[in-house]
Every structure is written in C-alpha cells, then in structure tokens.
N, C-alpha and C. Protein backbone atom coordinates (compact mmCIF):
# COMPACT_ATOMS: atom_id res chain seq x y z
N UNK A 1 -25.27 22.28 23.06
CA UNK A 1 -23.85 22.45 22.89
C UNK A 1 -23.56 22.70 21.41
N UNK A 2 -22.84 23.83 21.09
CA UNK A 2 -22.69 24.19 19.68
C UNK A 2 -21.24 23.42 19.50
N UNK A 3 -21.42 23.26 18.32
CA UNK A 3 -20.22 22.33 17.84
C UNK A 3 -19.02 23.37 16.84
N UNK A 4 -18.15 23.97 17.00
CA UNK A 4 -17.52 24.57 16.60
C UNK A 4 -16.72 24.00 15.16
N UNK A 5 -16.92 24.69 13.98
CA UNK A 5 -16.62 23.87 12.40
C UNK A 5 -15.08 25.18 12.02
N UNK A 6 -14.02 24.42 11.83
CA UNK A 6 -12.86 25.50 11.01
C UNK A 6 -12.71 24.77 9.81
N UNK A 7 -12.58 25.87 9.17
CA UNK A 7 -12.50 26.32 7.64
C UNK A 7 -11.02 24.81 7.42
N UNK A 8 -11.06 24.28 6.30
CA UNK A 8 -9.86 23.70 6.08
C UNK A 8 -8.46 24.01 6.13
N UNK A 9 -8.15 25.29 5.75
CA UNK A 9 -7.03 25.97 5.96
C UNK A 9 -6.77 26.56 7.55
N UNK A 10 -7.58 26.47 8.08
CA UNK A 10 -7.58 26.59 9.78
C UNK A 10 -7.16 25.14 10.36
N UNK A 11 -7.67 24.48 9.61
CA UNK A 11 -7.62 22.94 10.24
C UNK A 11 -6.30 23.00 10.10
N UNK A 12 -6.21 22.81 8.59
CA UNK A 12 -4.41 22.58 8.10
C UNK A 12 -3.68 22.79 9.22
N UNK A 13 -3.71 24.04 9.49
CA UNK A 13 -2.34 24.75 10.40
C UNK A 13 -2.37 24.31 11.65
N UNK A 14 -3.49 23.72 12.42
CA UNK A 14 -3.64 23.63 13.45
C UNK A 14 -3.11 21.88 13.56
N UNK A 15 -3.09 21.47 12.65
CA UNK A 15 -2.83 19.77 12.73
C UNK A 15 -0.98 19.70 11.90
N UNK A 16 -0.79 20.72 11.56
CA UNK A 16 0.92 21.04 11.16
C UNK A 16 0.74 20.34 9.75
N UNK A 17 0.05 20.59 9.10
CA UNK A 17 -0.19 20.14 7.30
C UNK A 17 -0.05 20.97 6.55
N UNK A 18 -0.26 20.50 5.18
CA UNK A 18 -0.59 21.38 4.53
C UNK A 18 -1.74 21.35 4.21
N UNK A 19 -2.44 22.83 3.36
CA UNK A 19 -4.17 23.05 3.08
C UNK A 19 -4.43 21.81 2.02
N UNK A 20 -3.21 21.13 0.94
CA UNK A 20 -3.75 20.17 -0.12
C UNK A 20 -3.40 18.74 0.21
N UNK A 21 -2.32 18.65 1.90
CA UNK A 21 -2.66 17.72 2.17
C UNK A 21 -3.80 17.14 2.73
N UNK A 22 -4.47 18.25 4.05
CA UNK A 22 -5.69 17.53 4.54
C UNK A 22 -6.46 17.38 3.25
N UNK A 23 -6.35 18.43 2.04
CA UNK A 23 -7.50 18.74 1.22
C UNK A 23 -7.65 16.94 0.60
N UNK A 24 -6.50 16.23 0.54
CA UNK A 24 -6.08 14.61 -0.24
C UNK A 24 -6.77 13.85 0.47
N UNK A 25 -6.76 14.39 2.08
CA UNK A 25 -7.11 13.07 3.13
C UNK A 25 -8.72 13.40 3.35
N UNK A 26 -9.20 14.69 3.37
CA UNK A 26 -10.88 14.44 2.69
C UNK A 26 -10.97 13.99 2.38
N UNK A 27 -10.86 13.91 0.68
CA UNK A 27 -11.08 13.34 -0.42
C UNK A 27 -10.67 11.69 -0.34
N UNK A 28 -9.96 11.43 0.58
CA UNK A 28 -9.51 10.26 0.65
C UNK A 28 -10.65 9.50 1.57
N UNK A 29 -11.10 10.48 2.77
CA UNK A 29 -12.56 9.75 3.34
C UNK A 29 -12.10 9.62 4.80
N UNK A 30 -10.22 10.42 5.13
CA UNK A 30 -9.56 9.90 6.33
C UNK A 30 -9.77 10.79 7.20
N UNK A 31 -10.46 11.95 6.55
CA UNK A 31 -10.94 13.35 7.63
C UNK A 31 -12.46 13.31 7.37
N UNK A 32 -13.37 13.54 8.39
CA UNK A 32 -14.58 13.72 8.44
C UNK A 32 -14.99 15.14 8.28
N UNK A 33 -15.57 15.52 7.53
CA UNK A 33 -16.47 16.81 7.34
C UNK A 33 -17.58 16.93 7.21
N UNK A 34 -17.97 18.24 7.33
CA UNK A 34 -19.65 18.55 6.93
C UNK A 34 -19.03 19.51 5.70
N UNK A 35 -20.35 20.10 5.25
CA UNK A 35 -20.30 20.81 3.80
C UNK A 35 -21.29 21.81 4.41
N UNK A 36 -20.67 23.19 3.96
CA UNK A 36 -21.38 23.95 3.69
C UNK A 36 -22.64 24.22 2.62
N UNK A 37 -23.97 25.07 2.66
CA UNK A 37 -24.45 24.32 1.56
C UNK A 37 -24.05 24.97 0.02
N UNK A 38 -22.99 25.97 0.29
CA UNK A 38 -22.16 26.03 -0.93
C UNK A 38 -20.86 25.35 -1.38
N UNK A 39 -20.80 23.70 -0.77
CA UNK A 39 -20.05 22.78 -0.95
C UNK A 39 -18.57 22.87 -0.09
N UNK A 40 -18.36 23.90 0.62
CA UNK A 40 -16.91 23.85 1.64
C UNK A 40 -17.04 22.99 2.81
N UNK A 41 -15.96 22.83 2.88
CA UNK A 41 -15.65 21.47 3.58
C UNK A 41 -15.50 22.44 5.00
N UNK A 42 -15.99 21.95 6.00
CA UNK A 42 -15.88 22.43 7.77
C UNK A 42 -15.42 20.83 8.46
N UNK A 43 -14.38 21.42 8.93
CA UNK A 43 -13.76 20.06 10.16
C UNK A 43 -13.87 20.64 11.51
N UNK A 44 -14.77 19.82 12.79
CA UNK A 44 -15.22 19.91 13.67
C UNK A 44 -14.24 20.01 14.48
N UNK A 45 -13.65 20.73 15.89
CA UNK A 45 -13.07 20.46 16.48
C UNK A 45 -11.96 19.27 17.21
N UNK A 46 -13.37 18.67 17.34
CA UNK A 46 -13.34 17.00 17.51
C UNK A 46 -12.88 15.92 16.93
N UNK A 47 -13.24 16.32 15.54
CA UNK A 47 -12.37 15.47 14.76
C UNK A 47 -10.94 16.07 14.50
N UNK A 48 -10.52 17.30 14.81
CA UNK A 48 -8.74 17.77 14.81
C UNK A 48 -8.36 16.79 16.00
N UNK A 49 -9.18 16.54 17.50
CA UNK A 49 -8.62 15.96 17.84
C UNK A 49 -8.64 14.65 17.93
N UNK A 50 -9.23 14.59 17.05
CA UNK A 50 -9.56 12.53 17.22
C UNK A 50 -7.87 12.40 16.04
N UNK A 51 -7.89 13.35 15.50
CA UNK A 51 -6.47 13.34 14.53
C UNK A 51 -5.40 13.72 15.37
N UNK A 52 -5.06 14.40 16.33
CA UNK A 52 -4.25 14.80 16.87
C UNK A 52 -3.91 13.58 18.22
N UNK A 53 -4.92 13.14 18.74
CA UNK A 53 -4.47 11.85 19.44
C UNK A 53 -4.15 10.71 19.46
N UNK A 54 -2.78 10.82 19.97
CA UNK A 54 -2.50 9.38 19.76
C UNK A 54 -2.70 8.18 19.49
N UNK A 55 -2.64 7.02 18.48
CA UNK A 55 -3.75 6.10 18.80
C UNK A 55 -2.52 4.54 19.68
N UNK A 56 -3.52 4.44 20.74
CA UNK A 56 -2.58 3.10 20.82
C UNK A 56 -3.55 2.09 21.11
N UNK A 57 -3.16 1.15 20.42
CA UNK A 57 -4.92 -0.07 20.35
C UNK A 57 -4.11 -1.04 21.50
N UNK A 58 -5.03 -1.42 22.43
CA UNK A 58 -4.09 -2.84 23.35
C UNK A 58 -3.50 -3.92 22.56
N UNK A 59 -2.88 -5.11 23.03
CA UNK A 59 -2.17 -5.57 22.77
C UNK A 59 -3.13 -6.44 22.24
N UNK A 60 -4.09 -6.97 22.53
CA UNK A 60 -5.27 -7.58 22.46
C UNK A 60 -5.79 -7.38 21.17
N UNK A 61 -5.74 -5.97 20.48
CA UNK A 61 -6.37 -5.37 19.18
C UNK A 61 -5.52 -5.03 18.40
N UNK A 62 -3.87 -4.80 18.74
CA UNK A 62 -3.03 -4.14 18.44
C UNK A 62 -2.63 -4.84 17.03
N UNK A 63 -2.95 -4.28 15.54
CA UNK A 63 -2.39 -4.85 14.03
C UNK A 63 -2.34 -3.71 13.47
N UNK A 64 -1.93 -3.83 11.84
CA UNK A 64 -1.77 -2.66 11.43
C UNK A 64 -3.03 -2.12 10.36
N UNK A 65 -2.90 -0.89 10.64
CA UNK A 65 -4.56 -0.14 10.27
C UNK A 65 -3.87 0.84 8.89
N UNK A 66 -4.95 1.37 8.24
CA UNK A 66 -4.92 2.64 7.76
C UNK A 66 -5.00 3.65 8.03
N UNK A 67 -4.86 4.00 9.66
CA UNK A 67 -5.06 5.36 10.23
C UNK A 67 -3.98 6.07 10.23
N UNK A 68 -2.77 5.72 10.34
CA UNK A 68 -1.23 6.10 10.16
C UNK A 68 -0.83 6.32 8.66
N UNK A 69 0.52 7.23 8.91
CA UNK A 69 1.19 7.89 7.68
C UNK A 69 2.83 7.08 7.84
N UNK A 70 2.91 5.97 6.73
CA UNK A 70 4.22 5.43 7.25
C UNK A 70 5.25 6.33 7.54
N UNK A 71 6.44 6.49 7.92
CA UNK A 71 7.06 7.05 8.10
C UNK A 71 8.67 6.86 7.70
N UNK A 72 8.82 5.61 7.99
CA UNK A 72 10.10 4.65 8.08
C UNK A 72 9.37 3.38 7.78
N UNK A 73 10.38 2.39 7.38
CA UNK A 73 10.03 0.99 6.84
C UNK A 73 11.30 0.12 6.56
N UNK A 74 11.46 -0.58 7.77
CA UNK A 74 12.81 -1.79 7.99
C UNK A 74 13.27 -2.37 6.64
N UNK A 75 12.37 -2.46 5.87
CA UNK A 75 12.82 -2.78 4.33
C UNK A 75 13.08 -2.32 3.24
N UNK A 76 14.55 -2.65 3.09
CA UNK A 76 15.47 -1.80 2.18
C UNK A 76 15.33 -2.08 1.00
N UNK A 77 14.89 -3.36 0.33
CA UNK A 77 14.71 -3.41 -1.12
C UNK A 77 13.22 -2.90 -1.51
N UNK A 78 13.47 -1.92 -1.99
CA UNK A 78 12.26 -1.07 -2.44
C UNK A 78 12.45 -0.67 -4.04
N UNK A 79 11.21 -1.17 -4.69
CA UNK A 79 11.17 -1.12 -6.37
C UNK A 79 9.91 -0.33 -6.65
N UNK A 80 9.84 0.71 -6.68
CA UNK A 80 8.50 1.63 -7.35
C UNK A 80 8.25 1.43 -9.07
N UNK A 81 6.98 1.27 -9.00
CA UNK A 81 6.30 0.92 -10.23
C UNK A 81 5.14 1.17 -10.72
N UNK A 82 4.25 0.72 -11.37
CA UNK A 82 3.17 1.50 -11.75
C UNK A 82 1.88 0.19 -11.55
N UNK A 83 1.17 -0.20 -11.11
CA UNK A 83 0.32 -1.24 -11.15
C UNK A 83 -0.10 -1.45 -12.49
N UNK A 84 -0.32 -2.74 -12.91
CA UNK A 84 -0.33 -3.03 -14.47
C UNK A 84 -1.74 -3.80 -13.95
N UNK A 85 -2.17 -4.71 -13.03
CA UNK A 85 -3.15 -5.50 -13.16
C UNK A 85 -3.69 -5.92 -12.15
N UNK A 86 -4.75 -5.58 -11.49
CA UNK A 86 -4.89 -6.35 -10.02
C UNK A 86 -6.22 -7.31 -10.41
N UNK A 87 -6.33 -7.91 -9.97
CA UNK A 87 -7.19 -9.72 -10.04
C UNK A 87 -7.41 -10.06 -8.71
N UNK A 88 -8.94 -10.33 -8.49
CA UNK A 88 -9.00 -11.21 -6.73
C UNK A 88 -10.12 -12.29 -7.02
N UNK A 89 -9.76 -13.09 -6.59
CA UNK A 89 -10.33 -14.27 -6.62
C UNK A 89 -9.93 -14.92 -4.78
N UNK A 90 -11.76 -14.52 -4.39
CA UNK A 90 -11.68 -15.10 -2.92
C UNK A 90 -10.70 -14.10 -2.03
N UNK A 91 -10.36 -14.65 -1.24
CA UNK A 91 -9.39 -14.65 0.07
C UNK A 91 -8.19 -13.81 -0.27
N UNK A 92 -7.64 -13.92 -2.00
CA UNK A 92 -6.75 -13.70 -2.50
C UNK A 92 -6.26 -13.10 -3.71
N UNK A 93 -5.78 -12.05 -3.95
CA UNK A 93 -5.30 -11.26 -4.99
C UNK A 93 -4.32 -10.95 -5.36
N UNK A 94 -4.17 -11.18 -6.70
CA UNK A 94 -2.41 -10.82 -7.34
C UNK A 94 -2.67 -9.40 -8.07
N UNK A 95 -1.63 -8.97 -7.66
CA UNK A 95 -0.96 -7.56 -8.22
C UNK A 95 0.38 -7.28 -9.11
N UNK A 96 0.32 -6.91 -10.01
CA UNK A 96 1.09 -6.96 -11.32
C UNK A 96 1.71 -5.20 -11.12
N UNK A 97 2.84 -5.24 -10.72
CA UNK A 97 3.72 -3.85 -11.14
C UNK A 97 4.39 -3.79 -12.46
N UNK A 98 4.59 -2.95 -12.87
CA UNK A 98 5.45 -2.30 -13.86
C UNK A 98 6.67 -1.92 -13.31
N UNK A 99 7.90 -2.55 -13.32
CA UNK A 99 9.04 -1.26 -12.75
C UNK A 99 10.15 -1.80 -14.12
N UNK A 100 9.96 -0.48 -14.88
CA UNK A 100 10.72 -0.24 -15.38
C UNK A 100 10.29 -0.65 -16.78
N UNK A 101 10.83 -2.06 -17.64
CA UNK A 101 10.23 -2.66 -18.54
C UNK A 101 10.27 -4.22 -17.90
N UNK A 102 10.01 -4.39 -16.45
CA UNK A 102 9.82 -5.93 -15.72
C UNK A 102 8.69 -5.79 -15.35
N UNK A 103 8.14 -6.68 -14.98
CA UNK A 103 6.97 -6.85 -14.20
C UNK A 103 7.37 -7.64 -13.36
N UNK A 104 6.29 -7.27 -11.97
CA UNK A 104 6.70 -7.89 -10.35
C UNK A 104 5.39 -8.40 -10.20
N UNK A 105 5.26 -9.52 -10.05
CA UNK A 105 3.64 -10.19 -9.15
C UNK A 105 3.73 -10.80 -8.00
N UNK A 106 3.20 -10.19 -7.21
CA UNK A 106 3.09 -10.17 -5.81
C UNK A 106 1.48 -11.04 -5.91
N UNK A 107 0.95 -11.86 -5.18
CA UNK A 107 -0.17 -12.33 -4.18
C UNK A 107 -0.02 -11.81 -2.53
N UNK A 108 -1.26 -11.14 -2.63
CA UNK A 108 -1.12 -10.68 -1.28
C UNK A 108 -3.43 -11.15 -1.16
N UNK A 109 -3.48 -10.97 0.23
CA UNK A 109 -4.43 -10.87 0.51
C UNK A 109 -5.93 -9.91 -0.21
N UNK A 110 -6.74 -10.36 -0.59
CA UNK A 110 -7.66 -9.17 -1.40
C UNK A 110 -7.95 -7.98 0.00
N UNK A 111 -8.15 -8.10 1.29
CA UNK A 111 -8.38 -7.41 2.10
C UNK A 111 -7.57 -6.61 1.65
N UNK A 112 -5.94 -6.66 1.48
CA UNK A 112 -5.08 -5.82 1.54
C UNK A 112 -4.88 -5.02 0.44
N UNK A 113 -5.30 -5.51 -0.63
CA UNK A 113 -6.08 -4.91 -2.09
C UNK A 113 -7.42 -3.76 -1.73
N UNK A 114 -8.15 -4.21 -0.95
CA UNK A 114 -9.04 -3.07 -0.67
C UNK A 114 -8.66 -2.07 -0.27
N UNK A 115 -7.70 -2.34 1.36
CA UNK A 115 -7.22 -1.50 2.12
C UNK A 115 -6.65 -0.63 1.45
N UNK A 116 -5.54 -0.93 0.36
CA UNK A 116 -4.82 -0.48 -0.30
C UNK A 116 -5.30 0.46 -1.67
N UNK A 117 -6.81 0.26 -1.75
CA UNK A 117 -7.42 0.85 -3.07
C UNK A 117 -6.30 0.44 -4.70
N UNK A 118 -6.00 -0.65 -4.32
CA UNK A 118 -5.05 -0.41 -5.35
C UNK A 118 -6.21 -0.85 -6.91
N UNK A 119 -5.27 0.25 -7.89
CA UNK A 119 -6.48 -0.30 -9.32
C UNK A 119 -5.05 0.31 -10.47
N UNK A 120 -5.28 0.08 -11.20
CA UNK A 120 -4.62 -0.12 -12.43
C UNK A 120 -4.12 1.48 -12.67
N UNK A 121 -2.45 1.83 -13.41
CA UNK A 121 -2.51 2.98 -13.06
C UNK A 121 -1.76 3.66 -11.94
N UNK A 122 -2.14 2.99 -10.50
CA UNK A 122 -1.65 3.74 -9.61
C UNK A 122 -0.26 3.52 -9.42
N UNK A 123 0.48 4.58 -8.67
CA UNK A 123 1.74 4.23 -8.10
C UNK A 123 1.72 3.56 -6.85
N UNK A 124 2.89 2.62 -6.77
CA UNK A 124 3.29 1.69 -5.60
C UNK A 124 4.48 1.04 -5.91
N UNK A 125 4.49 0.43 -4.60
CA UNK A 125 6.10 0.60 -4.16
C UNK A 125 5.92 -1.45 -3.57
N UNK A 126 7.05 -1.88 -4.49
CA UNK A 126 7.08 -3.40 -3.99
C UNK A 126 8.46 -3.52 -2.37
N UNK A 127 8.17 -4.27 -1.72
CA UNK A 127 8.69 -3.98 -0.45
C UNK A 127 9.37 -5.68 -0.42
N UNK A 128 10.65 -5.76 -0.90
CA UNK A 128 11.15 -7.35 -1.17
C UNK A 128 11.54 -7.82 0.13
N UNK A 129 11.46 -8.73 0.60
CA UNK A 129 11.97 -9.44 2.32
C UNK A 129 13.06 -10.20 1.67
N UNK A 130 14.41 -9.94 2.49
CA UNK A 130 15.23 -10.93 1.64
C UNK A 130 14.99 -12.55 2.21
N UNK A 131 14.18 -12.00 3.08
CA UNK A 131 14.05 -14.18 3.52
C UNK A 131 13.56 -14.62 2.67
N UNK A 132 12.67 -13.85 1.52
CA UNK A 132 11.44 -14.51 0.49
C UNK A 132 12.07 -13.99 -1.01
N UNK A 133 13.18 -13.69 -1.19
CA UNK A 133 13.57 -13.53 -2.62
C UNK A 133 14.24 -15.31 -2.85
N UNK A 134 13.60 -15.65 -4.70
CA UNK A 134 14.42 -16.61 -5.15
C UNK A 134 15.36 -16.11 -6.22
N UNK A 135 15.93 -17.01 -6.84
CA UNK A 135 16.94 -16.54 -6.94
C UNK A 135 16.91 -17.72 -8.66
N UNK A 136 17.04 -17.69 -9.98
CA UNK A 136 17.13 -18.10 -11.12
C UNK A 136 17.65 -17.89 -12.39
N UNK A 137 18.49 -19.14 -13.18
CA UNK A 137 18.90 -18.22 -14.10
C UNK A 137 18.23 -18.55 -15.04
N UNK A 138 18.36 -18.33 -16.82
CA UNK A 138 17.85 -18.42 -17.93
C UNK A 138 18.48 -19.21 -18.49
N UNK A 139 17.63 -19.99 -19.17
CA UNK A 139 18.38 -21.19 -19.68
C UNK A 139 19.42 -20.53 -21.24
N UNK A 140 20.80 -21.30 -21.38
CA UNK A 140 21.44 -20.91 -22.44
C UNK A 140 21.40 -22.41 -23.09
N UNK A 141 22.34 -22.06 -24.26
CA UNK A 141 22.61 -23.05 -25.46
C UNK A 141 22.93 -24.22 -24.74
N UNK A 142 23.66 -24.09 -23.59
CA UNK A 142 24.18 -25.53 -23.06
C UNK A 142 23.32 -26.41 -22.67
N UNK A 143 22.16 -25.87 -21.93
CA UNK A 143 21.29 -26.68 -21.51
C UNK A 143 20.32 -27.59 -22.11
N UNK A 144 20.21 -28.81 -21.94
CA UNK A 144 19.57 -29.64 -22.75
C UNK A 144 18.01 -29.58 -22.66
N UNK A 145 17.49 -29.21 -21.49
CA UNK A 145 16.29 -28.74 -21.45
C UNK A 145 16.08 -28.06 -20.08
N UNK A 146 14.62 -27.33 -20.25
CA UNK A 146 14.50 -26.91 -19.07
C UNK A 146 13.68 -27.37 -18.19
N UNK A 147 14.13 -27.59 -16.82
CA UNK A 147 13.76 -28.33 -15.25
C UNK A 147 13.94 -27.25 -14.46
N UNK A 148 13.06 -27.85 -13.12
CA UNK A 148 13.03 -27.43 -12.17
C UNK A 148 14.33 -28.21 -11.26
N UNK A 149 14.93 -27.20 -10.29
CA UNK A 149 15.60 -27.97 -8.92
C UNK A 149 16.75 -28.82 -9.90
N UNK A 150 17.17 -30.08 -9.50
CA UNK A 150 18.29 -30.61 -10.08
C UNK A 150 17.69 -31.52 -10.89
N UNK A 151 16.99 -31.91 -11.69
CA UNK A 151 16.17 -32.99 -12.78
C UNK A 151 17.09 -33.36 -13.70
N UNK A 152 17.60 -32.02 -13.80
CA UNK A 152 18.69 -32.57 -15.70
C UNK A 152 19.84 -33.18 -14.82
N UNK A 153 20.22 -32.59 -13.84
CA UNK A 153 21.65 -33.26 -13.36
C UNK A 153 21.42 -34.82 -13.13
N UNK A 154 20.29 -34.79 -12.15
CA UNK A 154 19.92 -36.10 -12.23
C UNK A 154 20.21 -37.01 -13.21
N UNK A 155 19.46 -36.94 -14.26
CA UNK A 155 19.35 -37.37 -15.50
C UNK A 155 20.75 -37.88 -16.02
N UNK A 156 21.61 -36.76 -15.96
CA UNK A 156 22.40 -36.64 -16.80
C UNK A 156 23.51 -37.95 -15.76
N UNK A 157 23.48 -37.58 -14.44
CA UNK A 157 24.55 -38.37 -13.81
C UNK A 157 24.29 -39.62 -13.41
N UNK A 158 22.82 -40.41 -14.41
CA UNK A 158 22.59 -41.87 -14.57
C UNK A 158 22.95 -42.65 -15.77
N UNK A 159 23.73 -41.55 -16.94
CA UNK A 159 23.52 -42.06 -18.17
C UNK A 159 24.82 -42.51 -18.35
C-alpha cells in the first residue's frame, strides 16, 4: 500500500490554513512529517486526517490536552505580558509576567510549564478568576505599621 505524501501548501489548503500556519505547527512538533532528502516537509494523507477528525476522548479520559486551538475562553480578565522568569521546583512552578511595568506571579503546576513550553521572553496571556483575585492597599503615613488582616486594629482597640 503506497502511502500518498502532499507538499505543505497542498496540506495547508486542504485543512483551511494557512502555508505559515501549518508551516508553525511542524515546527511546533503538532503535525507529523517526513522530509524529503532535500529537507521538504511531506504530510501523509493520514495525518490531514487524524487533523481533520474530530477528537472526542470519553468521559472517562476526557481533560484538557494540547491538541486544540483555543478559540473562546469564559475569562474576561485577561493581562498579556512578556514572561520575565519561570522556576520549577518539583510538582510546582512559578511564572513571572511582565505586563506593562508590573509583574504578575502565578504558581501553576510544572506539567503545565512544560505543556506550555513556557521560557523567558515569550508572550502570554494571565487569565485572572475573579473567585481568586485579592484585593490590598499600600501602606500611607497614617499607618503605624505594617500587618496582615486586622493586627493593628486589634492592637490599637486594646490600648
């Protein structure tokens, strides 16, 4: 059985892309190819349609993957920034954005650091849940020192 190989720009059109998007998702490792042995990239039939079909995992397997292109995203506080620092230690990794002249540190999972290729440099997008925003101010002249929670009030409404 001969295995039929189209040119990338054949692929493109046939999967509704563009030639420098699939050309990203090669390079990215999310399309499978062979190489010509003057280095062109050939995508197999098979794999247009392993791209073209639907994926639905049972309910049993069903989480979220890297095989999808988000599309939409229920969460409206969105801050784009530049990654300043990623760190993993174990189970767990913090990620340092840049937006703007603030910095955002997020801990998220190191899996999700892999998944995510994230490295210093790249662009990304912080995704805020308002159930998990706090909320603080800066201490001014009035304040006699700085505490956590109510400590100074405390303090202050024994003296």
């Amino acid at each position: 059985m001969t295995m039929t190989l189209l040119t990338v720009r054949t692929a493109a059109a046939r999967l509704g892309v563009g030639y420098s998007t699939l050309k990203q998702w090669i390079y990215q490792g999310r399309v499978r190819t062979t190489q010509t042995a003057g280095g062109h990239h050939r995508i197999s039939e098979a794999e247009i349609d392993r791209l073209t079909t639907p994926q639905r995992p049972s309910s049993a397997t069903r989480r979220a993957s890297g095989s999808g292109l988000i599309v939409a995203l229920s969460g409206r506080n969105r801050l784009r920034g530049f990654v300043e620092e990623v760190r993993t230690d174990g189970l767990l990794g913090q990620v340092r954005l840049r937006i703007g002249d603030q910095l955002l540190t997020a801990v998220i999972t190191a899996d999700a650091i892999h998944e995510l290729r994230l490295k210093r440099g790249d662009a990304a997008i912080a995704i805020v849940k308002s159930t998990e925003v706090m909320i603080a101010r800066e201490r001014d002249a009035r304040d006699e020192s700085p505490t956590i929670g109510g400590a100074a009030h405390a303090r202050r409404a024994r003296s």
